[in-house]
PDB file of N, CA and C in Angstrom:
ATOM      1  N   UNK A   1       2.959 -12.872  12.473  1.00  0.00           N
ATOM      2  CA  UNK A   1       4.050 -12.009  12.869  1.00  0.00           C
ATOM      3  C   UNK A   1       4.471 -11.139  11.683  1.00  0.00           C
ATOM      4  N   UNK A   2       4.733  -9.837  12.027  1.00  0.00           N
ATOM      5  CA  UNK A   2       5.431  -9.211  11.192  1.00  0.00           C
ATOM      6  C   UNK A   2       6.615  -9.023  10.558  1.00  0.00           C
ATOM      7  N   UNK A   3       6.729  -9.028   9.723  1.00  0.00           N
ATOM      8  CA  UNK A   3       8.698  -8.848   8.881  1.00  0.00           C
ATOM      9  C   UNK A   3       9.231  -7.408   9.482  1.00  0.00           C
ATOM     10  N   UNK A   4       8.620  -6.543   9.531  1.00  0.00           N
ATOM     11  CA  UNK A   4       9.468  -5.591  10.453  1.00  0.00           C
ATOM     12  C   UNK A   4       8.811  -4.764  11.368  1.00  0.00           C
ATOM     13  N   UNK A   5      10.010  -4.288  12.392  1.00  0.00           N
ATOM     14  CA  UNK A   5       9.600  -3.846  13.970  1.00  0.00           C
ATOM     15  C   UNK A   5       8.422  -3.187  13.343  1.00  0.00           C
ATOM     16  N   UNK A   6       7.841  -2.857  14.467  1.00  0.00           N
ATOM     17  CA  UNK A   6       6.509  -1.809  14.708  1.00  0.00           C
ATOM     18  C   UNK A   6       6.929  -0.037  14.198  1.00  0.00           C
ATOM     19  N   UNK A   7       7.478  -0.165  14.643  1.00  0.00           N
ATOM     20  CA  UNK A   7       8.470   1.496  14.823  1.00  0.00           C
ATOM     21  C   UNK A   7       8.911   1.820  13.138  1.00  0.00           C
ATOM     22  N   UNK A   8       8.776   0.205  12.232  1.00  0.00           N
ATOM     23  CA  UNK A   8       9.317   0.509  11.212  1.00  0.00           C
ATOM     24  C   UNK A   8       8.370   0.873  10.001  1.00  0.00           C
ATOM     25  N   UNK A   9       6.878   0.050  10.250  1.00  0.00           N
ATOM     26  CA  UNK A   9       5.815  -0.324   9.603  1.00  0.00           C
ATOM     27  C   UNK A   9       5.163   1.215   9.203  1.00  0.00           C
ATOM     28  N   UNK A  10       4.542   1.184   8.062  1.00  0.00           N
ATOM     29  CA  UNK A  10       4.126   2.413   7.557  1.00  0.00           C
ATOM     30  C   UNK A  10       3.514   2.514   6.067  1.00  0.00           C
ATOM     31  N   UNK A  11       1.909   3.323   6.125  1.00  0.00           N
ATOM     32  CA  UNK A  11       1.601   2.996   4.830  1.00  0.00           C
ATOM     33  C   UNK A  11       1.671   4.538   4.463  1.00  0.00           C
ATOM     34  N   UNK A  12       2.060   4.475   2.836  1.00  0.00           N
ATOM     35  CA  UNK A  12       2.012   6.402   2.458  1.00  0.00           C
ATOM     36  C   UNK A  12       1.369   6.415   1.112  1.00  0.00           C
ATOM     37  N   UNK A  13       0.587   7.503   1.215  1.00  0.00           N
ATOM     38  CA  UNK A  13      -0.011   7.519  -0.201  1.00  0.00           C
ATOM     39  C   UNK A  13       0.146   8.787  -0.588  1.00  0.00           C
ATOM     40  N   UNK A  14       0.373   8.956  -1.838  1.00  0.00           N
ATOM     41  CA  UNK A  14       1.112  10.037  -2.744  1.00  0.00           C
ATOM     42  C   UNK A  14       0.050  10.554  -3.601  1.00  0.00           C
ATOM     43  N   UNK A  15       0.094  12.065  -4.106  1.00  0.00           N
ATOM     44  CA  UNK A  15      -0.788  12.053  -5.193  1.00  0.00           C
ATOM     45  C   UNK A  15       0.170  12.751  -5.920  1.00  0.00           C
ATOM     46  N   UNK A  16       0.109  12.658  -7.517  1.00  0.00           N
ATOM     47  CA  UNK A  16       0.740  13.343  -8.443  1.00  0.00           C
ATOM     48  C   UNK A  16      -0.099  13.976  -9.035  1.00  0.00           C
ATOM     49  N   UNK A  17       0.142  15.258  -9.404  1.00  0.00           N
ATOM     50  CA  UNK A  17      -0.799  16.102  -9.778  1.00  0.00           C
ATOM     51  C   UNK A  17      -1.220  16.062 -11.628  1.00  0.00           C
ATOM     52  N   UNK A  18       0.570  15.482 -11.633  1.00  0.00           N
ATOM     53  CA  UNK A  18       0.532  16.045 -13.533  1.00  0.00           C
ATOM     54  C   UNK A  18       0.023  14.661 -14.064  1.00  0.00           C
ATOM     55  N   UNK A  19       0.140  13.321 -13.515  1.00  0.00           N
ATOM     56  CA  UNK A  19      -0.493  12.386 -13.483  1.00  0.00           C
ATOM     57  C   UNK A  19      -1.946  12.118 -13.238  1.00  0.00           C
ATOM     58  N   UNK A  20      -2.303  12.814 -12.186  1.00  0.00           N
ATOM     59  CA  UNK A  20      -3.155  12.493 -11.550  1.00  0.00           C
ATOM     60  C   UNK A  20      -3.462  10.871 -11.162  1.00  0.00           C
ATOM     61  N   UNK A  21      -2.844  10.778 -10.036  1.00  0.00           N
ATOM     62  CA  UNK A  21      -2.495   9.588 -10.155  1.00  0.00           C
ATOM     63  C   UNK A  21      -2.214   9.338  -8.218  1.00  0.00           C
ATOM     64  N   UNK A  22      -2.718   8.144  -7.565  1.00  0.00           N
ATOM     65  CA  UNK A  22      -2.524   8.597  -6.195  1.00  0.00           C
ATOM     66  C   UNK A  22      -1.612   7.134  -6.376  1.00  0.00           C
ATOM     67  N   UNK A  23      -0.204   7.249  -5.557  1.00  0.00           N
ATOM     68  CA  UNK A  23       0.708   6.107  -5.551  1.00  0.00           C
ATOM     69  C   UNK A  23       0.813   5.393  -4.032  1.00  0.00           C
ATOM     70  N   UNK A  24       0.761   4.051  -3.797  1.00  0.00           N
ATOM     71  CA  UNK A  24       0.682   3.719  -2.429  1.00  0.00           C
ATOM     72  C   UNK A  24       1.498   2.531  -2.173  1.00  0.00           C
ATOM     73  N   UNK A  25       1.900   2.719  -1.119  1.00  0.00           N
ATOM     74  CA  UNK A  25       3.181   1.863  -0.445  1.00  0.00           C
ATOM     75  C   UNK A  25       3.095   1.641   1.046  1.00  0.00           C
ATOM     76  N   UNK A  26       2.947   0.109   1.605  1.00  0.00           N
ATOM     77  CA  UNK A  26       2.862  -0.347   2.699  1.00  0.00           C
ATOM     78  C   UNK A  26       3.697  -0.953   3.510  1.00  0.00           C
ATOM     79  N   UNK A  27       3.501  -1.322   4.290  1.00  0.00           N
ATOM     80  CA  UNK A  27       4.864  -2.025   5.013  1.00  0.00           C
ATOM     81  C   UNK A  27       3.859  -2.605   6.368  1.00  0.00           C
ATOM     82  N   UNK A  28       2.586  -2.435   6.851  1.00  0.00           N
ATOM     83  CA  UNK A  28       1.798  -2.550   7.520  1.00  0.00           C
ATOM     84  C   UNK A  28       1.006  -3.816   7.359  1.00  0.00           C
ATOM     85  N   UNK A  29       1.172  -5.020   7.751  1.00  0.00           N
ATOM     86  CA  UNK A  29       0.358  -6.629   7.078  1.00  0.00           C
ATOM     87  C   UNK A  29      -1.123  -6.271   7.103  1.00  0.00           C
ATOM     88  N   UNK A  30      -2.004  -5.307   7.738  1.00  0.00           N
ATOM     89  CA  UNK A  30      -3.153  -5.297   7.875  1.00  0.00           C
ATOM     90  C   UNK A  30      -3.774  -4.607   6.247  1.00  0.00           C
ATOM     91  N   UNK A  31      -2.809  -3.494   5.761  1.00  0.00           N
ATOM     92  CA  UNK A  31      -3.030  -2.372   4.824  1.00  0.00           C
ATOM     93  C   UNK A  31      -2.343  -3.474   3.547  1.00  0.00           C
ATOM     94  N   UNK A  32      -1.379  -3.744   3.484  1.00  0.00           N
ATOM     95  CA  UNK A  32      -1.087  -4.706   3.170  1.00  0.00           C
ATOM     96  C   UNK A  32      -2.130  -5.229   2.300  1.00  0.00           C
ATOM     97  N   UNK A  33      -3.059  -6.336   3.370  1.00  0.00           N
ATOM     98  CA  UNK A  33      -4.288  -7.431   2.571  1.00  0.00           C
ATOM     99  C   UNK A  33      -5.081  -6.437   1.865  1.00  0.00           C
ATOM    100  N   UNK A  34      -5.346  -5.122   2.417  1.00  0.00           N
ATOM    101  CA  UNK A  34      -6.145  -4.622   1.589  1.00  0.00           C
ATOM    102  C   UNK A  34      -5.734  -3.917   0.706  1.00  0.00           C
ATOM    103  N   UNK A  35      -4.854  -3.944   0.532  1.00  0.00           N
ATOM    104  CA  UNK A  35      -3.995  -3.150  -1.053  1.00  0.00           C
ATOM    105  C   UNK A  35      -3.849  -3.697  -1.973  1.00  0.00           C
ATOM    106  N   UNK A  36      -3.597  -4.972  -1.464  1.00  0.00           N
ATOM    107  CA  UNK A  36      -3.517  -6.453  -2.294  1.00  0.00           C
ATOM    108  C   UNK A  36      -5.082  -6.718  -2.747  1.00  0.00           C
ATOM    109  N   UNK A  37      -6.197  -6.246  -2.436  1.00  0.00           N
ATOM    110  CA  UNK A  37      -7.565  -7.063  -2.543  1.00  0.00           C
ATOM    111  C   UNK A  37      -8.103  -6.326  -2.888  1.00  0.00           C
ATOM    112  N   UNK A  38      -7.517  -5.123  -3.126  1.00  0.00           N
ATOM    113  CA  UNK A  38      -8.482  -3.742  -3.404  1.00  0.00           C
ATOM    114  C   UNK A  38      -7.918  -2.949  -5.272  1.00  0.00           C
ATOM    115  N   UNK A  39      -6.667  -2.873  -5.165  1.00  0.00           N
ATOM    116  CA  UNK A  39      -5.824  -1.973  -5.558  1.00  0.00           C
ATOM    117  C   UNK A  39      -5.551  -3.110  -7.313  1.00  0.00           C
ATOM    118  N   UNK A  40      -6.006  -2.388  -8.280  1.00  0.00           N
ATOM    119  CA  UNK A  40      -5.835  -3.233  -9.781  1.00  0.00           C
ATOM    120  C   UNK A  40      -4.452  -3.223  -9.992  1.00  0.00           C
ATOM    121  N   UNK A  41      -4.077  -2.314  -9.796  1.00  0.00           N
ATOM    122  CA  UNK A  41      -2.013  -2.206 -10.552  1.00  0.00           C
ATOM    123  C   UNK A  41      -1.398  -2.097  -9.212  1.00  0.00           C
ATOM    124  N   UNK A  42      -0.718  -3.309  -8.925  1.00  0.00           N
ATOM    125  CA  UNK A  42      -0.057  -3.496  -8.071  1.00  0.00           C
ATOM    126  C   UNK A  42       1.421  -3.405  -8.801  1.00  0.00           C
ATOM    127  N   UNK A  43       2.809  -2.606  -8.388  1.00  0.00           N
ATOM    128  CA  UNK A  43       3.678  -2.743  -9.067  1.00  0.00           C
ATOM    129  C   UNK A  43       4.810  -3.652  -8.627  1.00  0.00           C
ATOM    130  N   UNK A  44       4.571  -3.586  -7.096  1.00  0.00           N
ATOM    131  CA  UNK A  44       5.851  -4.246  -6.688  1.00  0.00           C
ATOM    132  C   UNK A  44       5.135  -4.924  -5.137  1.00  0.00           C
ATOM    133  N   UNK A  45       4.898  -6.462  -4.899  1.00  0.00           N
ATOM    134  CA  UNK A  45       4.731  -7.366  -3.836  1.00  0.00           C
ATOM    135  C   UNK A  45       5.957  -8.366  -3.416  1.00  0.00           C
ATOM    136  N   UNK A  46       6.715  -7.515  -2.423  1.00  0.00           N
ATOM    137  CA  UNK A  46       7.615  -8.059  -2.246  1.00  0.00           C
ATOM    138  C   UNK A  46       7.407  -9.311  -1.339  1.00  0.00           C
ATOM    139  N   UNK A  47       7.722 -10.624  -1.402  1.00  0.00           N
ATOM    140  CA  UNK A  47       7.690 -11.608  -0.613  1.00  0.00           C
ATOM    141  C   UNK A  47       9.088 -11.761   0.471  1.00  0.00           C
ATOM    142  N   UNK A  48       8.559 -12.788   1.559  1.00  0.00           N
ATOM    143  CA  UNK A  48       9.727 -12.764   2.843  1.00  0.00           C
ATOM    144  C   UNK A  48      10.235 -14.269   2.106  1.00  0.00           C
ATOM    145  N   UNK A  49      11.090 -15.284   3.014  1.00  0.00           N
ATOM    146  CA  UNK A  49      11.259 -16.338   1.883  1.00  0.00           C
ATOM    147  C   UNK A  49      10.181 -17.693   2.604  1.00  0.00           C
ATOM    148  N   UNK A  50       9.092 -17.274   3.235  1.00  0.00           N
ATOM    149  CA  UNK A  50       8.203 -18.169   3.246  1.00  0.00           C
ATOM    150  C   UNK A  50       6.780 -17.795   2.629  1.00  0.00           C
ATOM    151  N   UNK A  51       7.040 -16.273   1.855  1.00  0.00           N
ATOM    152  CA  UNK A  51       6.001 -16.340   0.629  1.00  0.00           C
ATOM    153  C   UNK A  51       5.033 -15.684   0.982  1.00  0.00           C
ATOM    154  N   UNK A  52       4.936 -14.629   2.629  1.00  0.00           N
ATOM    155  CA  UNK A  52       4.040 -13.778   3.113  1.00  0.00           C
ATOM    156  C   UNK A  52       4.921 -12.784   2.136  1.00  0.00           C
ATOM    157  N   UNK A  53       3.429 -11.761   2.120  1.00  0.00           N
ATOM    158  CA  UNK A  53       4.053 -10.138   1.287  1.00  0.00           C
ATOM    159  C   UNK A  53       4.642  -9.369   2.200  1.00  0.00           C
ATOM    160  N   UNK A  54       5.897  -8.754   2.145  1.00  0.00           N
ATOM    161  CA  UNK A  54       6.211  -7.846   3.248  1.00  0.00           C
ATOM    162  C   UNK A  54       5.831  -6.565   3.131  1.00  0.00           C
ATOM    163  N   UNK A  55       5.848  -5.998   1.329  1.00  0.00           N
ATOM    164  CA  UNK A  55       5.680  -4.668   1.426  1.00  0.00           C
ATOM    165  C   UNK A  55       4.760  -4.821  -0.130  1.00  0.00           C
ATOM    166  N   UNK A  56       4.328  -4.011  -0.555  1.00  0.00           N
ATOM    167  CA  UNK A  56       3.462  -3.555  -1.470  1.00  0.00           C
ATOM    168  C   UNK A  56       3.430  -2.195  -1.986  1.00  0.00           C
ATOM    169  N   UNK A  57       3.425  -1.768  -3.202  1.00  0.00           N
ATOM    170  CA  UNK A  57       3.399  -0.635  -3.851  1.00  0.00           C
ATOM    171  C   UNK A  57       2.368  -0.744  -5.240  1.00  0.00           C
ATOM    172  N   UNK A  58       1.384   0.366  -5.566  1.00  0.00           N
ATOM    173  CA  UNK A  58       0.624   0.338  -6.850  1.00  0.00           C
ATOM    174  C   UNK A  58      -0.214   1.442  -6.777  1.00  0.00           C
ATOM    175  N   UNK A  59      -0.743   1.508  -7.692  1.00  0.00           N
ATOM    176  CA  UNK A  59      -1.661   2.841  -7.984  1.00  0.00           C
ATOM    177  C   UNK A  59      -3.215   2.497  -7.862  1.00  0.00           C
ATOM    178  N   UNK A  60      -3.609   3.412  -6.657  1.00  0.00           N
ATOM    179  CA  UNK A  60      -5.097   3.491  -6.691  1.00  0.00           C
ATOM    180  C   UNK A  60      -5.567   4.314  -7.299  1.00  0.00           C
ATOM    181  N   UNK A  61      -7.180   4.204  -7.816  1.00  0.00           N
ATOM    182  CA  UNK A  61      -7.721   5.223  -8.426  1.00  0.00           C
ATOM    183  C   UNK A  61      -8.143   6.110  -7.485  1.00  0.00           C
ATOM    184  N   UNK A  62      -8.424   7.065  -8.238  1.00  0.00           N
ATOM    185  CA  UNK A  62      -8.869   8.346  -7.332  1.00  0.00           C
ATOM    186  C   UNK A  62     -10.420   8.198  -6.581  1.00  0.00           C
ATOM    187  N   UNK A  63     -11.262   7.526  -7.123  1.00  0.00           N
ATOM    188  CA  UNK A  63     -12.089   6.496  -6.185  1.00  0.00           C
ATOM    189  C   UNK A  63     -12.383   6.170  -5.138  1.00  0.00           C
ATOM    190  N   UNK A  64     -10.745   5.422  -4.976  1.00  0.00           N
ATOM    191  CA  UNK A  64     -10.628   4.684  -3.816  1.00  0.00           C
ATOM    192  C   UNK A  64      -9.925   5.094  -2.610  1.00  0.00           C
ATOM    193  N   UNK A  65      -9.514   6.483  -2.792  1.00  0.00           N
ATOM    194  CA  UNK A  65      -9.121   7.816  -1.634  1.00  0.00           C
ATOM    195  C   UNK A  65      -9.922   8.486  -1.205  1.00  0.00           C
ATOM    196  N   UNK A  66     -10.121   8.554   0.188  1.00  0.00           N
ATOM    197  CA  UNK A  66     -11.520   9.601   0.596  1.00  0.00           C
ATOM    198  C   UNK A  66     -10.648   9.936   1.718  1.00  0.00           C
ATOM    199  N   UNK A  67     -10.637  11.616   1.697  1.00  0.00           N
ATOM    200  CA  UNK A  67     -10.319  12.394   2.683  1.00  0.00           C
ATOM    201  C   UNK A  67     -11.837  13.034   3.347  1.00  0.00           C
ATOM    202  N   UNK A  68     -12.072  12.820   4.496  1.00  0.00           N
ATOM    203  CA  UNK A  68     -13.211  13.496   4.846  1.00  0.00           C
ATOM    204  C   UNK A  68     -12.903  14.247   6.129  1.00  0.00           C
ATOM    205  N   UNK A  69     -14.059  14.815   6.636  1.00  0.00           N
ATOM    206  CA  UNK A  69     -14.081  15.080   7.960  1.00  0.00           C
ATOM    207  C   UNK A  69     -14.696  14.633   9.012  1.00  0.00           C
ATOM    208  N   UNK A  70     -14.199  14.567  10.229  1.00  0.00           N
ATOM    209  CA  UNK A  70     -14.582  13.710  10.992  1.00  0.00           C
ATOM    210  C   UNK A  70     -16.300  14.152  11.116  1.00  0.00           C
TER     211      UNK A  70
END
């Protein structure tokens, strides 16, 4: 089960230019595992109080972003 409604859940990824630097933040349990399993600098894994992650934030490399076309 999820920590919050459906309506609330949402993953966003940012790029900074002067950084270069793509920033990502979940709220989605599926995006979630893989942010967690994928992603080296994780900054912030917030836990519920039985110790599932609810939300997640960290920096992917530029790598690991692919915009394509269908």
């Amino acid at each position: 089960m999820s920590y919050y409604p459906r309506e609330e859940q949402e993953t966003l990824y940012a790029y900074d230019p002067v950084s270069n630097t793509w920033a990502v933040h979940s709220t989605y349990p599926p995006h979630i595992k893989s942010i967690l399993a994928r992603v080296e600098t994780i900054t912030l894994a917030h836990e519920d109080e039985d110790g599932t992650v609810i939300a997640v934030e960290g920096y992917a490399d530029k790598e690991q972003i692919r915009l394509y076309k269908k």
